[in-house]
PDB file of N, CA and C in Angstrom:
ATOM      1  N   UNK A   1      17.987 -16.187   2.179  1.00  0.00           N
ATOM      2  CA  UNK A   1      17.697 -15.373   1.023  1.00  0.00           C
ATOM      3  C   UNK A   1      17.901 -16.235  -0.225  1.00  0.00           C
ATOM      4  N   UNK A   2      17.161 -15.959  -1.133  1.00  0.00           N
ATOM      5  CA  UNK A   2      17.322 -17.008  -2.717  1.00  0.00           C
ATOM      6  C   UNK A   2      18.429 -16.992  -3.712  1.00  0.00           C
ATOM      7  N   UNK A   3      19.105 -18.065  -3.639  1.00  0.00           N
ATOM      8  CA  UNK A   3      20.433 -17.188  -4.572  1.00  0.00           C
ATOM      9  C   UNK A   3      20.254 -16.513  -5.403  1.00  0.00           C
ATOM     10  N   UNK A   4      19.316 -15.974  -6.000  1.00  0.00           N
ATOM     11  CA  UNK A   4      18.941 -15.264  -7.226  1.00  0.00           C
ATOM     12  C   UNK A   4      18.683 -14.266  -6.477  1.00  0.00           C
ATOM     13  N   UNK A   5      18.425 -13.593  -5.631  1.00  0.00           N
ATOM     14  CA  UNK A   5      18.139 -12.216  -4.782  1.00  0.00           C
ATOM     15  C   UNK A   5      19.523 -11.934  -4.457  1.00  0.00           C
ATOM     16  N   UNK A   6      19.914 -13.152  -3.637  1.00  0.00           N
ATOM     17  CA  UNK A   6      21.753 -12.666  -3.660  1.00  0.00           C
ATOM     18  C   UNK A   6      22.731 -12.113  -4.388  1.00  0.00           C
ATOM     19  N   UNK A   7      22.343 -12.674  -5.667  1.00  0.00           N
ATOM     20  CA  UNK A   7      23.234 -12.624  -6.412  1.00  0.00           C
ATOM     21  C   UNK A   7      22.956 -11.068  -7.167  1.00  0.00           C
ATOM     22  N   UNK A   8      21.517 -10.686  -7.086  1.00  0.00           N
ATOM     23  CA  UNK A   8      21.631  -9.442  -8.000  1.00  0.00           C
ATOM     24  C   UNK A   8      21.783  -8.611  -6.714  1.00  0.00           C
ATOM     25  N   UNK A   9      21.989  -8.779  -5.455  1.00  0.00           N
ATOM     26  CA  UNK A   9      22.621  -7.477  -4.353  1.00  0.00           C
ATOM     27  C   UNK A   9      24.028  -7.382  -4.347  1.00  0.00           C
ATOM     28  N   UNK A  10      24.928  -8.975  -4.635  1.00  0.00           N
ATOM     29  CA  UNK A  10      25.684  -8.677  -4.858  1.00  0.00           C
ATOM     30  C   UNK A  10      26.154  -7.927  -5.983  1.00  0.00           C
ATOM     31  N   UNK A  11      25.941  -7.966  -7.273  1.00  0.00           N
ATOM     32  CA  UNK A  11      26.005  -7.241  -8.460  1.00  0.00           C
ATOM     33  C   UNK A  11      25.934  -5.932  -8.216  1.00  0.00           C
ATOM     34  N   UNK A  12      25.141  -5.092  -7.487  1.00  0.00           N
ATOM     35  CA  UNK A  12      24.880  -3.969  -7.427  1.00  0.00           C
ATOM     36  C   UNK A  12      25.917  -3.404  -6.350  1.00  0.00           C
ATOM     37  N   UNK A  13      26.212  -4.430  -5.531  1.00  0.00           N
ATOM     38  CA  UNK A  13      27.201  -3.608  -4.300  1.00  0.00           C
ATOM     39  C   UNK A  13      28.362  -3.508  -5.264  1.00  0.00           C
ATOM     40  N   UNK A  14      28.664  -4.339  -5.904  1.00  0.00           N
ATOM     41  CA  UNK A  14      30.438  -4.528  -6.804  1.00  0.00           C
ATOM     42  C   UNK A  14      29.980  -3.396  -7.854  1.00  0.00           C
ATOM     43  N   UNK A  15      29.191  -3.227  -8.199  1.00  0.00           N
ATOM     44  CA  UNK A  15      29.069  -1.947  -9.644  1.00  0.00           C
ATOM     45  C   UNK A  15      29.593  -0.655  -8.921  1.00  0.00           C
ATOM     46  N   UNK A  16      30.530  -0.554  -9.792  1.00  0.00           N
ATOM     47  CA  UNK A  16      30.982   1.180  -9.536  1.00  0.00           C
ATOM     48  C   UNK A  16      30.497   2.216 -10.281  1.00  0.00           C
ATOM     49  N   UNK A  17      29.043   2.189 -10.746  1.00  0.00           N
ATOM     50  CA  UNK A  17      28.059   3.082 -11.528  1.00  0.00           C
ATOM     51  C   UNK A  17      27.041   4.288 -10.232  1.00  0.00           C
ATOM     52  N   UNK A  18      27.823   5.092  -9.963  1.00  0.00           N
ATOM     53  CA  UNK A  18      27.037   6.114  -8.585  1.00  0.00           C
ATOM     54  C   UNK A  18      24.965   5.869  -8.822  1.00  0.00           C
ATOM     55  N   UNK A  19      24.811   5.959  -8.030  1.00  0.00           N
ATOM     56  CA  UNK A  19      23.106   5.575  -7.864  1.00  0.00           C
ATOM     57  C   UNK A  19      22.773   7.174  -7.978  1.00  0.00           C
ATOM     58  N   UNK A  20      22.294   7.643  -8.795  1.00  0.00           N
ATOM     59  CA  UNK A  20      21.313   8.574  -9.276  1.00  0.00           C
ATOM     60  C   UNK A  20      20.257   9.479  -8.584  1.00  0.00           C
ATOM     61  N   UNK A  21      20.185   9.655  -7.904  1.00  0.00           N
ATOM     62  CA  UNK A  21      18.910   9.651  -6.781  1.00  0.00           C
ATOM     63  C   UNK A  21      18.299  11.498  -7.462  1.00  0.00           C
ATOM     64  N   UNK A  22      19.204  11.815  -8.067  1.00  0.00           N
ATOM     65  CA  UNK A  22      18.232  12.849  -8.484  1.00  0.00           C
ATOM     66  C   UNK A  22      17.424  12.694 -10.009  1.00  0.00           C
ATOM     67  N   UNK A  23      16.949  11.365 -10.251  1.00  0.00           N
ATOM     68  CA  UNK A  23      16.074  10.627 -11.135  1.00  0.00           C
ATOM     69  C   UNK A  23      14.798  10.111 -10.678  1.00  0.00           C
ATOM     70  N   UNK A  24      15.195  10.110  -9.222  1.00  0.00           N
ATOM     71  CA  UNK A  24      14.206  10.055  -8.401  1.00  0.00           C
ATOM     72  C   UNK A  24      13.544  10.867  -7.934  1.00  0.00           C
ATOM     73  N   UNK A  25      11.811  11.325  -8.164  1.00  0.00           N
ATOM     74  CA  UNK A  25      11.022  11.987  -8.015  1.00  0.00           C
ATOM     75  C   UNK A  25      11.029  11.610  -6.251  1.00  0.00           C
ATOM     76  N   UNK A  26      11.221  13.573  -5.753  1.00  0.00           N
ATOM     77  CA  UNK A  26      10.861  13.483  -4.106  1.00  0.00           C
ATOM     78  C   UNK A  26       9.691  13.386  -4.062  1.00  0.00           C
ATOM     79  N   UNK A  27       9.144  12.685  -2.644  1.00  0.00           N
ATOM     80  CA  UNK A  27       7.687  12.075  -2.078  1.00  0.00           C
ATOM     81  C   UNK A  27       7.192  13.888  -1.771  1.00  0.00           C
ATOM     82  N   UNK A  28       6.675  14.522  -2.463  1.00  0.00           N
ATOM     83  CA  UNK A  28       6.233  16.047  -1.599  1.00  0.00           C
ATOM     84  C   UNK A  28       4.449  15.738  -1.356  1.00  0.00           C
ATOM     85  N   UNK A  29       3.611  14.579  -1.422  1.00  0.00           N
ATOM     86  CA  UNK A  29       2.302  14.044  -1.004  1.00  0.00           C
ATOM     87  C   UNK A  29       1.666  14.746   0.153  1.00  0.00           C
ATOM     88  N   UNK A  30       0.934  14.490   0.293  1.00  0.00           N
ATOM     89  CA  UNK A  30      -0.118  14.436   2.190  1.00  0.00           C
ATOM     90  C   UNK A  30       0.375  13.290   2.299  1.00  0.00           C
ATOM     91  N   UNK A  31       0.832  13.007   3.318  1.00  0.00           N
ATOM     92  CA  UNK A  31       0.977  11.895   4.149  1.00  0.00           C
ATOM     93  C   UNK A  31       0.075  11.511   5.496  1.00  0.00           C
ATOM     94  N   UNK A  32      -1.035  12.990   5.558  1.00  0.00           N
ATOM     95  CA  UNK A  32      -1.676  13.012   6.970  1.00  0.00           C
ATOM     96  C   UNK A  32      -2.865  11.803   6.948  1.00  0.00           C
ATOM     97  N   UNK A  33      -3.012  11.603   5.989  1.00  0.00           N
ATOM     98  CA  UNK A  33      -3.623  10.510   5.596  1.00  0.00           C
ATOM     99  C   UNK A  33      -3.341   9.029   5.771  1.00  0.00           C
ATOM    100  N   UNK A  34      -2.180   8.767   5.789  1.00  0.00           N
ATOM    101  CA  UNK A  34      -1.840   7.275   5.527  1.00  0.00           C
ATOM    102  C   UNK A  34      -1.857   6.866   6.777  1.00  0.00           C
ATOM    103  N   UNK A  35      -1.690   5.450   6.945  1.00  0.00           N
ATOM    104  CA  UNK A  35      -2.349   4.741   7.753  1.00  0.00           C
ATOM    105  C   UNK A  35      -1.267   3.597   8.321  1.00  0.00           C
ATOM    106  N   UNK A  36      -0.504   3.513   9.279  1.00  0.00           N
ATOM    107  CA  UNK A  36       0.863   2.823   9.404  1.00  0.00           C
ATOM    108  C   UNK A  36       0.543   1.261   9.970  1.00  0.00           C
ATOM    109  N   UNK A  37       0.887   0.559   9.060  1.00  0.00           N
ATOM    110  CA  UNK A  37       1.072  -0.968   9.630  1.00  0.00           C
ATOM    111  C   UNK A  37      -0.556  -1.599   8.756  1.00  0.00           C
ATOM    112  N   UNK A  38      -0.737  -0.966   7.775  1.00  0.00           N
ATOM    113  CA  UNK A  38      -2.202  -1.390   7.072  1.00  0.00           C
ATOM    114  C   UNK A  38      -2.092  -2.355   6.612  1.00  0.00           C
ATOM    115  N   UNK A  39      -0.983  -2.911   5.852  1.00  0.00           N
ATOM    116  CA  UNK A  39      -0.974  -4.372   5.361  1.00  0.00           C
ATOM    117  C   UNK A  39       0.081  -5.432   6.123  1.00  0.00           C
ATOM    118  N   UNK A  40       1.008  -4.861   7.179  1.00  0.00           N
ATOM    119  CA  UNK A  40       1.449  -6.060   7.745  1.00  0.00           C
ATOM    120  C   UNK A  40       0.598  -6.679   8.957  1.00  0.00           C
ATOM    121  N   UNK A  41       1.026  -7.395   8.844  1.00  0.00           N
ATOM    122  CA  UNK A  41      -0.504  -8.548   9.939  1.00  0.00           C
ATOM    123  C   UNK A  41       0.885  -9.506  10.410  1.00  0.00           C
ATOM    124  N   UNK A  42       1.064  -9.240  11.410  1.00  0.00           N
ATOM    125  CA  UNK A  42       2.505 -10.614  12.436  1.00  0.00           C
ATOM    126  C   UNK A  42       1.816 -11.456  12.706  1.00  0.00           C
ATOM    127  N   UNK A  43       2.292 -13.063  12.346  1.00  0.00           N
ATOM    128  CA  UNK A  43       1.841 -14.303  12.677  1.00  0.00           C
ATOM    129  C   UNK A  43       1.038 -14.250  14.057  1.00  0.00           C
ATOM    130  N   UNK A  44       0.231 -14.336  13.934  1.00  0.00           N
ATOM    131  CA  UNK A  44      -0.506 -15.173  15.896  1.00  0.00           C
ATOM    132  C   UNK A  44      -0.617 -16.385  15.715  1.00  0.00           C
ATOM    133  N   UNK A  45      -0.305 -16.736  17.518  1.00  0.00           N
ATOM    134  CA  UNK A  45      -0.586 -17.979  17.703  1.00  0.00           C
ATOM    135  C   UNK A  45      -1.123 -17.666  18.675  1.00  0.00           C
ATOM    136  N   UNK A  46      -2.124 -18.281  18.519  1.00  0.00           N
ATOM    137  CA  UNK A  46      -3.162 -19.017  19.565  1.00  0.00           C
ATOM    138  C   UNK A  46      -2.758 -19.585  21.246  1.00  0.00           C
ATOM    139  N   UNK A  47      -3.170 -19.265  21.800  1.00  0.00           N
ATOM    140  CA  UNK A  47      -2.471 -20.560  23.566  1.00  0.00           C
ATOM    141  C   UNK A  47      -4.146 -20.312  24.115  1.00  0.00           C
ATOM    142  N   UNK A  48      -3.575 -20.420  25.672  1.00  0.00           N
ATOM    143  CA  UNK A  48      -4.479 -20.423  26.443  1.00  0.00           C
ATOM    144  C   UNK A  48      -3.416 -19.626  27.414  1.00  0.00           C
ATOM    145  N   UNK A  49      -3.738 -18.514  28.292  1.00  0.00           N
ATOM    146  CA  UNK A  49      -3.263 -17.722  29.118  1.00  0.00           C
ATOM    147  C   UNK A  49      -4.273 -17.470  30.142  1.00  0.00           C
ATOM    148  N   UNK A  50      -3.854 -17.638  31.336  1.00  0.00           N
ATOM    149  CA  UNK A  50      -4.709 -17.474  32.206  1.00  0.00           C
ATOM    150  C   UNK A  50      -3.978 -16.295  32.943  1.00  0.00           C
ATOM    151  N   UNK A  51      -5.077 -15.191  33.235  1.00  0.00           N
ATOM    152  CA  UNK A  51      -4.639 -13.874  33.815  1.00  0.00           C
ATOM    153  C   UNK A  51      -5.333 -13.585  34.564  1.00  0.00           C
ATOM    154  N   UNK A  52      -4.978 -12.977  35.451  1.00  0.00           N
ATOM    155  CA  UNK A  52      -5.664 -12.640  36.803  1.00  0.00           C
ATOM    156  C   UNK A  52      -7.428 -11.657  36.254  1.00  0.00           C
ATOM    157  N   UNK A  53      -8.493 -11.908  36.592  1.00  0.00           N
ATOM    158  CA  UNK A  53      -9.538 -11.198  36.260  1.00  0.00           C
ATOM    159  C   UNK A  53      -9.579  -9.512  36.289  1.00  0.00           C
ATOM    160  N   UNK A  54      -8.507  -8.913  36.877  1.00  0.00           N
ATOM    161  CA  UNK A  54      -8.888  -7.398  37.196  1.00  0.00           C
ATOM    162  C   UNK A  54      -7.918  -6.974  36.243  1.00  0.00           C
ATOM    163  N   UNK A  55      -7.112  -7.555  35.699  1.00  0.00           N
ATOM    164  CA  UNK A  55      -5.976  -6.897  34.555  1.00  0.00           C
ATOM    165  C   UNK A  55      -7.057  -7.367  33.057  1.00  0.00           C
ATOM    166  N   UNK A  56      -7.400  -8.343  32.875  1.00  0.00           N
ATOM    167  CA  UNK A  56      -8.186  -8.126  31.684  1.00  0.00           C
ATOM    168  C   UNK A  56      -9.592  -7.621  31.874  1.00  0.00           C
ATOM    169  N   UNK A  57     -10.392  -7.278  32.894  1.00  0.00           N
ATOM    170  CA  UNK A  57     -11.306  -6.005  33.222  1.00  0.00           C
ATOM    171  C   UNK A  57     -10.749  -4.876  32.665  1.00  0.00           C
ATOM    172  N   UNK A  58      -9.673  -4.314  33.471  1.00  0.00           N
ATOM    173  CA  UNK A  58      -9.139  -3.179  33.311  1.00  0.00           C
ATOM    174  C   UNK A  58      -8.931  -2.823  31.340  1.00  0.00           C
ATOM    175  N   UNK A  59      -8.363  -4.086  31.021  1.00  0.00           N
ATOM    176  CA  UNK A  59      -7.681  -3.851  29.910  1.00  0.00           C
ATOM    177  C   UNK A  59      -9.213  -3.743  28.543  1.00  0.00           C
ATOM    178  N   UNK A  60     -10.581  -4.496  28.860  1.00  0.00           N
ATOM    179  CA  UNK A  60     -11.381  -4.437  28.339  1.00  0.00           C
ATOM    180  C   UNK A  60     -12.426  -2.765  28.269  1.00  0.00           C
ATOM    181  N   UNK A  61     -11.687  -2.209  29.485  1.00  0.00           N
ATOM    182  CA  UNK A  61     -12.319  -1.029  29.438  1.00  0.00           C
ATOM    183  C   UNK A  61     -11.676  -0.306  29.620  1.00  0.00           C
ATOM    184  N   UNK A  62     -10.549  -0.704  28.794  1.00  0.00           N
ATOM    185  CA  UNK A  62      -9.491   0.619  28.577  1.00  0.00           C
ATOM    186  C   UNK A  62      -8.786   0.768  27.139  1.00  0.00           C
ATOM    187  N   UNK A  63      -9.547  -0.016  26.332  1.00  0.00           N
ATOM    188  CA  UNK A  63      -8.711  -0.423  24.813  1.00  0.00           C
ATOM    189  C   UNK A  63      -8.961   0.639  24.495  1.00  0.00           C
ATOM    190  N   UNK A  64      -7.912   1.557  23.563  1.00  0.00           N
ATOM    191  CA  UNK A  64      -8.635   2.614  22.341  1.00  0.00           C
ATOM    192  C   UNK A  64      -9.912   2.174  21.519  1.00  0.00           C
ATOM    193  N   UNK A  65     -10.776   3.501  21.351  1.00  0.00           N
ATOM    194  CA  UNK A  65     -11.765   3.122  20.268  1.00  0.00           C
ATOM    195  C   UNK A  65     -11.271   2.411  18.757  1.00  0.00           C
ATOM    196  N   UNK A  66     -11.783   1.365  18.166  1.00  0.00           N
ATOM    197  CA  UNK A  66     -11.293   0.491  16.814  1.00  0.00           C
ATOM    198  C   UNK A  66     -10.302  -0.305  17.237  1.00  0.00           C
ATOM    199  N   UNK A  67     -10.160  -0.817  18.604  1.00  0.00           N
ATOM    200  CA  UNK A  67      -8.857  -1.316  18.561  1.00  0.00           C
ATOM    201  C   UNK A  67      -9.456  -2.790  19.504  1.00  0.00           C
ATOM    202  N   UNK A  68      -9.500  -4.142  19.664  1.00  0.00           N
ATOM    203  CA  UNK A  68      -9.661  -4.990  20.982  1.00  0.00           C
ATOM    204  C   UNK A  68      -8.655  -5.144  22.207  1.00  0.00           C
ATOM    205  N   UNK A  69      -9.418  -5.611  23.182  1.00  0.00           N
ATOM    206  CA  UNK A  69      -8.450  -5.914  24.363  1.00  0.00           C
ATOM    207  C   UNK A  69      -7.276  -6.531  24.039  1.00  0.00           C
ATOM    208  N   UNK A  70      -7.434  -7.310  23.405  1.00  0.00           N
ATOM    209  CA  UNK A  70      -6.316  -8.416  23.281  1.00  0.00           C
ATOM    210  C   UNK A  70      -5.616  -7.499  22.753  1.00  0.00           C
ATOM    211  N   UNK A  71      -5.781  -6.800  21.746  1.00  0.00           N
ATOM    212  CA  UNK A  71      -4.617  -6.028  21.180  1.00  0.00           C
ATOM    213  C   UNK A  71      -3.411  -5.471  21.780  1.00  0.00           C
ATOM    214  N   UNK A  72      -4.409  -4.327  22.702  1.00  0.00           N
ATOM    215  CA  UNK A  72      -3.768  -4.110  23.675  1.00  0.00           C
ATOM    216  C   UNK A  72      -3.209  -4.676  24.807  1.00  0.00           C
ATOM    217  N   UNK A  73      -3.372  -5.555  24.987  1.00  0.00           N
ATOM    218  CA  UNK A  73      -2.777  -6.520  26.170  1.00  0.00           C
ATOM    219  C   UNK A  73      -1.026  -6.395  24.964  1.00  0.00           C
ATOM    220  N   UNK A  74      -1.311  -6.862  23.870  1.00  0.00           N
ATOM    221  CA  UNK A  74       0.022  -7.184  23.580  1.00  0.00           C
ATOM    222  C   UNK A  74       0.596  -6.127  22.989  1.00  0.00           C
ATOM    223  N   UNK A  75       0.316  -5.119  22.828  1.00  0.00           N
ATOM    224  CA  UNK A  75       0.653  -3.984  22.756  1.00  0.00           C
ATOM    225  C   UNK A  75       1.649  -3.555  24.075  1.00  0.00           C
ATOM    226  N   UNK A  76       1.536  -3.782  25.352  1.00  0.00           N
ATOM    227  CA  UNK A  76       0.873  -3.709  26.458  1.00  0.00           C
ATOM    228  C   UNK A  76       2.705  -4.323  27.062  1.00  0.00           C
ATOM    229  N   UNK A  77       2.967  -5.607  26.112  1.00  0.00           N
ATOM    230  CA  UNK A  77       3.506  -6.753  25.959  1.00  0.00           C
ATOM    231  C   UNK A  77       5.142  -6.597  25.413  1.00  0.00           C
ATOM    232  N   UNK A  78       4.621  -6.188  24.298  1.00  0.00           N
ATOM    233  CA  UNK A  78       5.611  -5.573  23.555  1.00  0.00           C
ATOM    234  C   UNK A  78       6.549  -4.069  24.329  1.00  0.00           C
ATOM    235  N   UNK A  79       5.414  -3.190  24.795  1.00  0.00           N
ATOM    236  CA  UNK A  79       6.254  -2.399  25.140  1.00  0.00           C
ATOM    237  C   UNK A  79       7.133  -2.685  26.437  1.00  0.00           C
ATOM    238  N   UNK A  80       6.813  -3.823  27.282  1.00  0.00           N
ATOM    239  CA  UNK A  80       7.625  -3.960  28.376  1.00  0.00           C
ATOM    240  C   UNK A  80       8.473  -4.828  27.700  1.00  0.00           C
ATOM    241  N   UNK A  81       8.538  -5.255  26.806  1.00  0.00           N
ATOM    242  CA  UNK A  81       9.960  -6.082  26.271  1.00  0.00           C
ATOM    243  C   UNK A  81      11.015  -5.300  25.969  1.00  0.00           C
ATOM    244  N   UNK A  82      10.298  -4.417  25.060  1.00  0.00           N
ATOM    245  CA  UNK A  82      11.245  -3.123  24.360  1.00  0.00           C
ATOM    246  C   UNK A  82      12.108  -2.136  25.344  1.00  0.00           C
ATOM    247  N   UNK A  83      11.122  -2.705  27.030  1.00  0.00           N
ATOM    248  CA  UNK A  83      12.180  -1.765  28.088  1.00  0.00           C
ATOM    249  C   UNK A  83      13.298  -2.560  28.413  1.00  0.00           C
ATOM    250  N   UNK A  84      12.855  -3.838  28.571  1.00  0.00           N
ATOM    251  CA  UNK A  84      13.263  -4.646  29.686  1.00  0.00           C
ATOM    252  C   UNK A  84      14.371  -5.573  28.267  1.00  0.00           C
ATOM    253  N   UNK A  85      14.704  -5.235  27.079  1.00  0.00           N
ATOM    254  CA  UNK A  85      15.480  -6.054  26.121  1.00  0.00           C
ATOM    255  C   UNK A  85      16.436  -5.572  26.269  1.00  0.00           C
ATOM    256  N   UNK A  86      17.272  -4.395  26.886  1.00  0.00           N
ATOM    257  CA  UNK A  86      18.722  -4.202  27.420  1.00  0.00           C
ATOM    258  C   UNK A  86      18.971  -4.911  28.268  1.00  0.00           C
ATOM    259  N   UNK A  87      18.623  -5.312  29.229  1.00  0.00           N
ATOM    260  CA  UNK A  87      18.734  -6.328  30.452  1.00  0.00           C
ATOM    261  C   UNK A  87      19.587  -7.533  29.976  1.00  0.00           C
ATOM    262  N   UNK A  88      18.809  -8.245  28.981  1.00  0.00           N
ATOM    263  CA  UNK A  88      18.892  -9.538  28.379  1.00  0.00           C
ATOM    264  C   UNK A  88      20.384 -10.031  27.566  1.00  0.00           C
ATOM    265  N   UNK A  89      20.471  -8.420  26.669  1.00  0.00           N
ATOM    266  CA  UNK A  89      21.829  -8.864  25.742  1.00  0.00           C
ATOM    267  C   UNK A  89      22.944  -8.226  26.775  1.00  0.00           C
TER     268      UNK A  89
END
């Protein structure tokens, strides 16, 4: 973190001035609208993976509509990590 980001979190944790929050206008919007993960984009990298032909068949004609295979493959990816990451720690 930049010492200059540090330094004004620290400032704010040491201030004994209560944070206000009823200055703060509540979100009462549509939200049915919005659209989750629209501007973050996670680094890819590129390889070469070689996978058996009937799992990326399967996975080519099974992607959601607007979405590619690959996506889902790591979609796919992610969620068996997210089971299998208690194991690990």
């Amino acid at each position: 973190m930049p010492p200059d980001v540090q330094a004004e979190i620290d400032a704010l944790a040491a201030s004994q001035a209560p944070i206000r929050t009823d200055l703060i206008p509540e979100a009462t919007g549509d939200w049915s609208q919005g659209q989750r993960g629209l501007f973050y984009r996670p680094v890819k990298q590129q390889i070469t993976l070689r996978l058996d032909a009937d799992l990326i068949d399967w996975f080519k004609r099974n992607h959601p509509q607007g979405e590619g295979y690959q996506t889902s493959i790591n979609r796919a990816l992610r969620e068996y990590i997210a089971q299998h990451q208690r194991w690990t720690r």
